[in-house]
C-alpha atoms as a PDB file:
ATOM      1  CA  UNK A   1      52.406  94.512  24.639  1.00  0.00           C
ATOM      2  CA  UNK A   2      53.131  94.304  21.047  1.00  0.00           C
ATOM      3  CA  UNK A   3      55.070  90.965  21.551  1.00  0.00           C
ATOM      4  CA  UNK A   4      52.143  89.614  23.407  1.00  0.00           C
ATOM      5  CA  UNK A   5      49.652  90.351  20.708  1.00  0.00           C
ATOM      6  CA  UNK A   6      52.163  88.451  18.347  1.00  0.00           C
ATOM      7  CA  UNK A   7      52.463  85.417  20.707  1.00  0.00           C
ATOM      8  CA  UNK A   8      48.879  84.974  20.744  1.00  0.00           C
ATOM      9  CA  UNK A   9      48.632  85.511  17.188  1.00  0.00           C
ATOM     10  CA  UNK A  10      50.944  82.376  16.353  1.00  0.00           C
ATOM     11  CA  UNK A  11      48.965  80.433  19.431  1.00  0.00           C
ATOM     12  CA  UNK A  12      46.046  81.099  17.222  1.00  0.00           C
ATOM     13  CA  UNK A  13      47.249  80.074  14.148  1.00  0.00           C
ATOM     14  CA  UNK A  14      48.637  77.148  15.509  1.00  0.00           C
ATOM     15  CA  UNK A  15      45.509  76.038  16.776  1.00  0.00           C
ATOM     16  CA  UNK A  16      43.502  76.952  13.602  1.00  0.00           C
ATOM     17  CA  UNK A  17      46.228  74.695  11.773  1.00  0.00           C
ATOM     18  CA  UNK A  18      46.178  71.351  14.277  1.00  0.00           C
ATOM     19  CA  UNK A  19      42.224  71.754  14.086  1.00  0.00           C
ATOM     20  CA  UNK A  20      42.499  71.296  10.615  1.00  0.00           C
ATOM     21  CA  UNK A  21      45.219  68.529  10.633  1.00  0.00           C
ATOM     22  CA  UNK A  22      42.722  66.101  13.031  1.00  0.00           C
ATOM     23  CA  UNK A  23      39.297  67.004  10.880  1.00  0.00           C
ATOM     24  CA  UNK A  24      38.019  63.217   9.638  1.00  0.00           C
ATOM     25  CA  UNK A  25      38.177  63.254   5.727  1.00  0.00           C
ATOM     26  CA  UNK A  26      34.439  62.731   4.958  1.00  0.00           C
ATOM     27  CA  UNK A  27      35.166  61.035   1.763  1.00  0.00           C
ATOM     28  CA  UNK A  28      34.071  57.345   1.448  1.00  0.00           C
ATOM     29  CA  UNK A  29      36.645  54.775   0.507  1.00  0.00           C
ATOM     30  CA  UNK A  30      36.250  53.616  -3.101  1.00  0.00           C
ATOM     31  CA  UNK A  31      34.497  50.204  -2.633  1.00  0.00           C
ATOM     32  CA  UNK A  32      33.124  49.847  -6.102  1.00  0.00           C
ATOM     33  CA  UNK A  33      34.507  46.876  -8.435  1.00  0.00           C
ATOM     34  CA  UNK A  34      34.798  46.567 -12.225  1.00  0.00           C
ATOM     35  CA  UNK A  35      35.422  43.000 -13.809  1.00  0.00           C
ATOM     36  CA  UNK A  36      35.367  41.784 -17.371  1.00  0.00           C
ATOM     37  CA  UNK A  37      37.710  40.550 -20.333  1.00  0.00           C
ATOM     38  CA  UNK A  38      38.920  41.301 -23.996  1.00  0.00           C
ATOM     39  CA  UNK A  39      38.069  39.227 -26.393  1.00  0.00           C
ATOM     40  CA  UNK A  40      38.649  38.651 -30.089  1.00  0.00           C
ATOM     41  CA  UNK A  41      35.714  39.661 -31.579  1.00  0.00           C
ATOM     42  CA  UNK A  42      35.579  36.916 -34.303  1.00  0.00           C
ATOM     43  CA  UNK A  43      36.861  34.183 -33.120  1.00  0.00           C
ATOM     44  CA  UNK A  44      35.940  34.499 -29.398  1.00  0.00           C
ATOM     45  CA  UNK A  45      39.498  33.676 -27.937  1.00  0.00           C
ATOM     46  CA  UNK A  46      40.705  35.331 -25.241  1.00  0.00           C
ATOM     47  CA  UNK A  47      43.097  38.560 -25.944  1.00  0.00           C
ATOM     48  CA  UNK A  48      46.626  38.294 -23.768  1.00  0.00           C
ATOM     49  CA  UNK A  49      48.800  40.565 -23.111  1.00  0.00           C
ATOM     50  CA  UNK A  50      52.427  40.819 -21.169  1.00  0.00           C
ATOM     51  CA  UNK A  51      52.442  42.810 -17.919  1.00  0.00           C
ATOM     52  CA  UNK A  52      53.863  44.791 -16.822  1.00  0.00           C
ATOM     53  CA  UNK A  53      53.154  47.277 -19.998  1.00  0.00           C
ATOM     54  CA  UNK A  54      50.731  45.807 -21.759  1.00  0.00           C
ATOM     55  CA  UNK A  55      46.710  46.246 -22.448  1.00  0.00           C
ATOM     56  CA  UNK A  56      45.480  48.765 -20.371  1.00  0.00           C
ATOM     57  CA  UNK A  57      41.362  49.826 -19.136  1.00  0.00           C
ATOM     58  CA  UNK A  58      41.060  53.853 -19.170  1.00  0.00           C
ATOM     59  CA  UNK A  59      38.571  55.422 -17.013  1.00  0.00           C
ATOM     60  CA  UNK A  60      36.338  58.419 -17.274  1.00  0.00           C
ATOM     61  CA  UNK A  61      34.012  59.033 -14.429  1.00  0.00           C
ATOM     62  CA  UNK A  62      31.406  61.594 -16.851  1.00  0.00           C
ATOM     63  CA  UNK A  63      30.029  62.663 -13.362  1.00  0.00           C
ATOM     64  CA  UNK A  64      32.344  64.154 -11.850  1.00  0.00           C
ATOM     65  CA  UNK A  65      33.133  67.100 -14.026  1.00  0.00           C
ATOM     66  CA  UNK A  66      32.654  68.347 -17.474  1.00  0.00           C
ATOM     67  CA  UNK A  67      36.448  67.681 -18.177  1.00  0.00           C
ATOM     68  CA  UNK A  68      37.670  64.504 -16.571  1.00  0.00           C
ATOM     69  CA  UNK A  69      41.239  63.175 -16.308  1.00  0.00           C
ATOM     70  CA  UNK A  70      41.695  59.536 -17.378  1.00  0.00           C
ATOM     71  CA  UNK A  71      42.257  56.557 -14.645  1.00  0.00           C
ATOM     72  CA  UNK A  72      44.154  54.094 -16.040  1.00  0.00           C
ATOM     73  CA  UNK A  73      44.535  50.303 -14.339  1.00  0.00           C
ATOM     74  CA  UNK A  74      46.313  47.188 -15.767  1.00  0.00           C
ATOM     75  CA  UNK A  75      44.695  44.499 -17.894  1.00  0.00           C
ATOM     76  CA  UNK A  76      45.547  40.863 -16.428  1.00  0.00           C
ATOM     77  CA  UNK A  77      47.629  38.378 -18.842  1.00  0.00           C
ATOM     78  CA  UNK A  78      45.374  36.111 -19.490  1.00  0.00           C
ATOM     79  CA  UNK A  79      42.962  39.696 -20.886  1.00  0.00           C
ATOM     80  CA  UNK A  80      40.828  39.581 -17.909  1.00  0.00           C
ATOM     81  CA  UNK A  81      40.747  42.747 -15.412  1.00  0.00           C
ATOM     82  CA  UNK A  82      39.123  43.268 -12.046  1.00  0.00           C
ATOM     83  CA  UNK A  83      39.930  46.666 -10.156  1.00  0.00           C
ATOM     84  CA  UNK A  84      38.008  46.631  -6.443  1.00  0.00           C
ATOM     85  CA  UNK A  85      38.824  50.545  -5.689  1.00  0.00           C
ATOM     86  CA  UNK A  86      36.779  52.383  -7.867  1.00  0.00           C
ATOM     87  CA  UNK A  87      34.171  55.654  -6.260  1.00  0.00           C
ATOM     88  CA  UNK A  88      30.846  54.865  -7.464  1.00  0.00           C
ATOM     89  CA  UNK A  89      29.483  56.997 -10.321  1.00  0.00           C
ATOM     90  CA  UNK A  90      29.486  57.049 -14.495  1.00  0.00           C
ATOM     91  CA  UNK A  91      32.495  56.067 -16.813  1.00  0.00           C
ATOM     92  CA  UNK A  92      33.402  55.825 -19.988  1.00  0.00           C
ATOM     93  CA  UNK A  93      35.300  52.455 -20.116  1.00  0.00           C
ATOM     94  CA  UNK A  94      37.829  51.705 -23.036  1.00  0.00           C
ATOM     95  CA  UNK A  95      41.214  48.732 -23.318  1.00  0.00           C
ATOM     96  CA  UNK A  96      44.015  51.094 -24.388  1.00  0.00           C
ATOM     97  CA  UNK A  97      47.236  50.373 -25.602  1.00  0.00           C
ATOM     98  CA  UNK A  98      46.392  46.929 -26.888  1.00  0.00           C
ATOM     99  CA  UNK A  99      47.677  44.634 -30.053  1.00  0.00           C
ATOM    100  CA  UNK A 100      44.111  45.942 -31.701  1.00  0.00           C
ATOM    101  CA  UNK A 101      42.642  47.981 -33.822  1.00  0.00           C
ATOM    102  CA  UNK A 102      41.314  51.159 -31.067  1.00  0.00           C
ATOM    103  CA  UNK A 103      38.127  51.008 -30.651  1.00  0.00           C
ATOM    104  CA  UNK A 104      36.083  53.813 -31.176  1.00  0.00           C
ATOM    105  CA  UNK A 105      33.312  54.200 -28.705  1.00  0.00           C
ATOM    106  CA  UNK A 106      33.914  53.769 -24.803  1.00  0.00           C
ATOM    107  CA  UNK A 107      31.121  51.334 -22.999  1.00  0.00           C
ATOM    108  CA  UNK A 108      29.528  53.620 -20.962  1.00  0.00           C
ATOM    109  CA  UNK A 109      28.487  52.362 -17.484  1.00  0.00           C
ATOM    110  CA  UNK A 110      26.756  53.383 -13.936  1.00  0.00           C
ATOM    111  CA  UNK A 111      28.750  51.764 -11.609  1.00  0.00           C
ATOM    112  CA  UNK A 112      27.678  50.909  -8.263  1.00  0.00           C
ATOM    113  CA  UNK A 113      28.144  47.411  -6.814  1.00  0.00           C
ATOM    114  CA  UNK A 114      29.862  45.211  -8.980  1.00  0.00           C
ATOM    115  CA  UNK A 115      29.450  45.264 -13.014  1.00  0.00           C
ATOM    116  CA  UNK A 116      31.425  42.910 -15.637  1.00  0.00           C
ATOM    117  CA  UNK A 117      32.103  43.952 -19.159  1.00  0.00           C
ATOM    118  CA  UNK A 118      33.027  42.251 -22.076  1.00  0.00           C
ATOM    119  CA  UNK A 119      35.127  44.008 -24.841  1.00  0.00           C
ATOM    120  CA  UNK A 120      35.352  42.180 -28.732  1.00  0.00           C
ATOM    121  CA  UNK A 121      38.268  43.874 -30.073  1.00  0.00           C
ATOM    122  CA  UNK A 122      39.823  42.988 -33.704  1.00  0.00           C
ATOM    123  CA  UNK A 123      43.490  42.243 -33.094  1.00  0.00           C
ATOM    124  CA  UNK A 124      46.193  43.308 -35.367  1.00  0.00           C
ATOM    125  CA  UNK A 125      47.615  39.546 -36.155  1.00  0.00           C
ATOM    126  CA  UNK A 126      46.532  36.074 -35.526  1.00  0.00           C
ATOM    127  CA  UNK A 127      49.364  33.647 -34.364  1.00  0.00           C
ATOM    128  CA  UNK A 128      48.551  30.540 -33.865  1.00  0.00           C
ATOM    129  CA  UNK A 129      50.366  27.593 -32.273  1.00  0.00           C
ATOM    130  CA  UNK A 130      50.684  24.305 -33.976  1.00  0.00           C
ATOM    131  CA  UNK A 131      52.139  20.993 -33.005  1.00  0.00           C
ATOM    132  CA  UNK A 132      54.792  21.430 -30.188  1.00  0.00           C
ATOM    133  CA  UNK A 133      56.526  18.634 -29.234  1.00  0.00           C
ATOM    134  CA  UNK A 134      59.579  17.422 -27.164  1.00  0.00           C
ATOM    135  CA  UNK A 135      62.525  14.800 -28.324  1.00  0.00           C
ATOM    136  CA  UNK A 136      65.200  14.598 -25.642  1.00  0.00           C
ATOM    137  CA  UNK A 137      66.319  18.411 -25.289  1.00  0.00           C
ATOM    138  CA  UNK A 138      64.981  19.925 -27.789  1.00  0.00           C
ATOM    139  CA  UNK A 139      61.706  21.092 -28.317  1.00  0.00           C
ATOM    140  CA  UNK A 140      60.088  21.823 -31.827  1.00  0.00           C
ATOM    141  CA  UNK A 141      57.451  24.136 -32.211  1.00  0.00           C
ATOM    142  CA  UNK A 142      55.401  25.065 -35.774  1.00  0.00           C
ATOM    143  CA  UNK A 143      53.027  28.213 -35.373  1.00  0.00           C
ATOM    144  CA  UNK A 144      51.046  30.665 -38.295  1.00  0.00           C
ATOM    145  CA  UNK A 145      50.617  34.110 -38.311  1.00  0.00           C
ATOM    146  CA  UNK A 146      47.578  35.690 -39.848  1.00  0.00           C
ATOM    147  CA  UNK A 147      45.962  39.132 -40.556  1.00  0.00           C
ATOM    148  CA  UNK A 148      42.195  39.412 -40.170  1.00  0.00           C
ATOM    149  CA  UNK A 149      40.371  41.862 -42.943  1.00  0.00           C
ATOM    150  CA  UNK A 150      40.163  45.327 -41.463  1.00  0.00           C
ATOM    151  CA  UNK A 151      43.349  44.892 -38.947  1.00  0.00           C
ATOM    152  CA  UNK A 152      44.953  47.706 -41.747  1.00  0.00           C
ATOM    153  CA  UNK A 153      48.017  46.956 -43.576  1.00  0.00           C
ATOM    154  CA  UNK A 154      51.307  46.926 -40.836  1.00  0.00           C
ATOM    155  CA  UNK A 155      54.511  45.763 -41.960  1.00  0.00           C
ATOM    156  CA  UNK A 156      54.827  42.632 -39.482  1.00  0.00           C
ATOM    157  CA  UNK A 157      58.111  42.944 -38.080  1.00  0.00           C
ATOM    158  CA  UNK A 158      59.530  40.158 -35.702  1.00  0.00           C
ATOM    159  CA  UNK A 159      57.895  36.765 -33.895  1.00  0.00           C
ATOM    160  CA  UNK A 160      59.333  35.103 -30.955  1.00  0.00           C
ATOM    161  CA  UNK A 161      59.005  31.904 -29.599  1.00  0.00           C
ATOM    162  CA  UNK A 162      58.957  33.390 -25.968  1.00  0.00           C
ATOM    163  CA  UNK A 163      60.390  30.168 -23.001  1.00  0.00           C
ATOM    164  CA  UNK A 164      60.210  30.958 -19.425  1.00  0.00           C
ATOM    165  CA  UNK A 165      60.003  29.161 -16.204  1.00  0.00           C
ATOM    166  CA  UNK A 166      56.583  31.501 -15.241  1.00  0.00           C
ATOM    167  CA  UNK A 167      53.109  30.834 -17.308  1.00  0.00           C
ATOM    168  CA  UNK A 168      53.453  34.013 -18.827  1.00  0.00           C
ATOM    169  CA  UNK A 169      56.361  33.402 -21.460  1.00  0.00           C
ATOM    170  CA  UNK A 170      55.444  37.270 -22.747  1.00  0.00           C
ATOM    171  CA  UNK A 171      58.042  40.156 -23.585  1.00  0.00           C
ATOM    172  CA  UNK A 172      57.743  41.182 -20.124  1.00  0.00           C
ATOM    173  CA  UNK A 173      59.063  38.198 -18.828  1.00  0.00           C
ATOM    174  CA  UNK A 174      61.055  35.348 -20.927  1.00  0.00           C
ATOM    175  CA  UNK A 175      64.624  33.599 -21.089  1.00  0.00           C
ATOM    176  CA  UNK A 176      66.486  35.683 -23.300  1.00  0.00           C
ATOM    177  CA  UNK A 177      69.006  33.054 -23.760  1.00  0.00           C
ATOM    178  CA  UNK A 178      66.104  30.088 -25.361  1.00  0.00           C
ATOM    179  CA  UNK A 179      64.334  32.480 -26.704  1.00  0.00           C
ATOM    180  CA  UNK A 180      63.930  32.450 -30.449  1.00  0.00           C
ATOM    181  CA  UNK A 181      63.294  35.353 -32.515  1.00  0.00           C
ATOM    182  CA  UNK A 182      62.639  35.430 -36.207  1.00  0.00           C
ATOM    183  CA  UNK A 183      63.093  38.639 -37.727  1.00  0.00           C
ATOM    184  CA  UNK A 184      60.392  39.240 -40.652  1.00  0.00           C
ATOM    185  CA  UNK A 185      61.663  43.100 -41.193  1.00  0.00           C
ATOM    186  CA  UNK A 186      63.351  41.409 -44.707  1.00  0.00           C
ATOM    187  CA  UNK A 187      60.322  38.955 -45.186  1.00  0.00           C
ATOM    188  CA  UNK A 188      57.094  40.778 -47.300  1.00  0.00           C
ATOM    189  CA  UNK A 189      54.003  40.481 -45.129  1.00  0.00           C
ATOM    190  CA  UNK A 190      52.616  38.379 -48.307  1.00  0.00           C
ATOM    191  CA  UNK A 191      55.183  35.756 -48.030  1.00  0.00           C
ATOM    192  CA  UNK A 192      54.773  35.557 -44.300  1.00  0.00           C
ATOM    193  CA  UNK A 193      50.679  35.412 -44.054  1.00  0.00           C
ATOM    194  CA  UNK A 194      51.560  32.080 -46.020  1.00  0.00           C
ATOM    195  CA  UNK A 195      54.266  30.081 -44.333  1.00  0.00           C
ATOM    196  CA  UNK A 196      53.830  27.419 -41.569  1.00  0.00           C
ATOM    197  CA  UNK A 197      56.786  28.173 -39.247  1.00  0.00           C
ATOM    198  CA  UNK A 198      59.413  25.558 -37.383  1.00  0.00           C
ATOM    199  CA  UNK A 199      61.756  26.641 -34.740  1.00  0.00           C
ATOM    200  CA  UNK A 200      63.972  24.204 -32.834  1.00  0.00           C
ATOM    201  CA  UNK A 201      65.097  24.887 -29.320  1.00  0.00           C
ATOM    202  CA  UNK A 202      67.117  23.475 -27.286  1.00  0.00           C
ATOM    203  CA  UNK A 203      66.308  23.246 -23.144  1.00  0.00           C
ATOM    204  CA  UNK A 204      68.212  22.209 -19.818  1.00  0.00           C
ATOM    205  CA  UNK A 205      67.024  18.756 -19.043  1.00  0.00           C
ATOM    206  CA  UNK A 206      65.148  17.706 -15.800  1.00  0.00           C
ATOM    207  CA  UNK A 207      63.109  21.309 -15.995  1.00  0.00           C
ATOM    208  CA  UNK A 208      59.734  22.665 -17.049  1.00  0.00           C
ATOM    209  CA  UNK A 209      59.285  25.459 -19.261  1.00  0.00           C
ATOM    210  CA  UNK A 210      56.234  27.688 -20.696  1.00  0.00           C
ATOM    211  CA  UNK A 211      56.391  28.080 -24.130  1.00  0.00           C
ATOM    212  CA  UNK A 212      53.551  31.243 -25.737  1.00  0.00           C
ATOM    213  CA  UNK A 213      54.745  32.600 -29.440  1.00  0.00           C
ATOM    214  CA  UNK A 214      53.962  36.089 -30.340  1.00  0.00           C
ATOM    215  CA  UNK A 215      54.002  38.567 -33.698  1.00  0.00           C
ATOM    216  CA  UNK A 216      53.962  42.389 -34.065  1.00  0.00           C
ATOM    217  CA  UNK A 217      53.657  44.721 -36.895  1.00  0.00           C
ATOM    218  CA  UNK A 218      54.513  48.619 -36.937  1.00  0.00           C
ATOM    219  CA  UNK A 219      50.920  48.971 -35.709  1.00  0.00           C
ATOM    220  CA  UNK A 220      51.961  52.132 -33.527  1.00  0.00           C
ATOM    221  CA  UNK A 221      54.050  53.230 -30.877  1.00  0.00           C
ATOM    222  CA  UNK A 222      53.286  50.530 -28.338  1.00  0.00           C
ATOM    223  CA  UNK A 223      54.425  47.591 -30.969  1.00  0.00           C
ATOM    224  CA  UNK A 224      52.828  45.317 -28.278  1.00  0.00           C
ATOM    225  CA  UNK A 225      52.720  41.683 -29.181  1.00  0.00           C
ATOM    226  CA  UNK A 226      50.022  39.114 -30.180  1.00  0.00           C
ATOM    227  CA  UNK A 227      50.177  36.307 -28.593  1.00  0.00           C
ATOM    228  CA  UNK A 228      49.566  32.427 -28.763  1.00  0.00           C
ATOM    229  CA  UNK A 229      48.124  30.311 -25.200  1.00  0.00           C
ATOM    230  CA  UNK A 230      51.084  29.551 -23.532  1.00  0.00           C
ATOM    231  CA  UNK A 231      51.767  25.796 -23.065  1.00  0.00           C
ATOM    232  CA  UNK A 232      54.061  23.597 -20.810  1.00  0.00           C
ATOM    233  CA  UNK A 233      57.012  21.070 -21.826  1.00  0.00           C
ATOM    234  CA  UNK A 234      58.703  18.966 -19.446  1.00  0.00           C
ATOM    235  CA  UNK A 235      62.201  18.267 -20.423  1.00  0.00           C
ATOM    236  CA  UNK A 236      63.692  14.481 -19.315  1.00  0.00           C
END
């Protein structure tokens, strides 16, 4: 009798546990999407970034509870982002882990639908890209690196002129043998705010190549790059 009572005990159980296992989560699928772009916010340009491990968007929904944990999604090279899975509600929306100074107040949104967002940011350097051109192999490109006022005082480490068969030419994805890095550690920041630089490279013929240049300083633990538009050579 006792073994009975135990056999119907685990029937019940068992039943109690498949009932469970075949209940329809009630939850709606997150259907909400969240667009925009980082920009710099003086001159307008757009701000890219290498991915993997680059800019970032962090996520708050305020909503939800009193203590939310941060959702994190990637920002696009090119510093657009678009995320098409987010649950409707309020967020605090902020680009972490960026070449800029952190900003210090999140955009606060109610999302439901679609909504875009635009965020000016003050980068840590300015490089910009000067003539590049191509005789036979070898391609020559001049390119400036600048510090806007209130980007703080970083000891500018390194630049690279970043080649790679892919658009993005970033750290996260270049040639490592054409690259060409010039190392600045030596070089005060004074001396280097003023220079017009020249680096000579030499290619494979008969192939394209993407060419971007990028500068860091010891801004923080992320030592992501700035970067130049990237731009296309075709070697004869």
């Amino acid at each position: 009798m006792k073994r009975n009572r135990i056999y119907i005990a685990i029937i019940l159980l068992a039943t109690v546990v498949l009932g469970s296992c075949n209940k329809v989560d009630d939850y709606a699928e997150p259907e909400e999407t969240l667009t925009g772009k980082i920009i710099d916010v003086e001159t307008g340009e757009p701000l890219y970034t290498e991915q993997p491990d680059g800019t970032r968007i962090k996520l708050l929904q305020t909503d939800w509870n009193d203590n939310p944990l941060p959702q994190y999604f990637w920002v696009k090279p090119d510093g657009t982002f678009r995320n098409t899975k987010i649950f409707k509600g309020k967020y605090e929306v902020t680009p972490v882990d960026g070449p800029f100074v952190p900003l210090t107040e999140p955009q606060t949104i109610d999302l439901a639908g679609e909504k875009d967002l635009t965020f000016k940011v003050l980068p840590f350097l300015r490089v910009k890209l000067g003539d590049v051109s191509v005789n036979g192999t070898t391609v020559i490109v001049n390119y400036t690196i600048a510090r806007p006022a209130g980007a703080g005082t970083f000891k500018i480490t390194d630049a690279k002129v970043f080649v790679s068969t892919t658009s993005q030419a970033t750290n996260a994805s270049f040639d490592n043998k054409l690259t060409q890095t010039n190392n600045l550690q030596g070089t005060a920041d004074d001396e280097i705010l003023g220079t017009n630089y020249t680096a000579s490279i030499t290619l494979p013929e008969k192939r394209s190549f993407y060419i971007r240049v990028g500068a860091r300083s010891e801004d923080n633990v992320s030592r992501r790059y700035n970067y130049t538009e990237a731009v296309k050579v075709d070697i004869p």
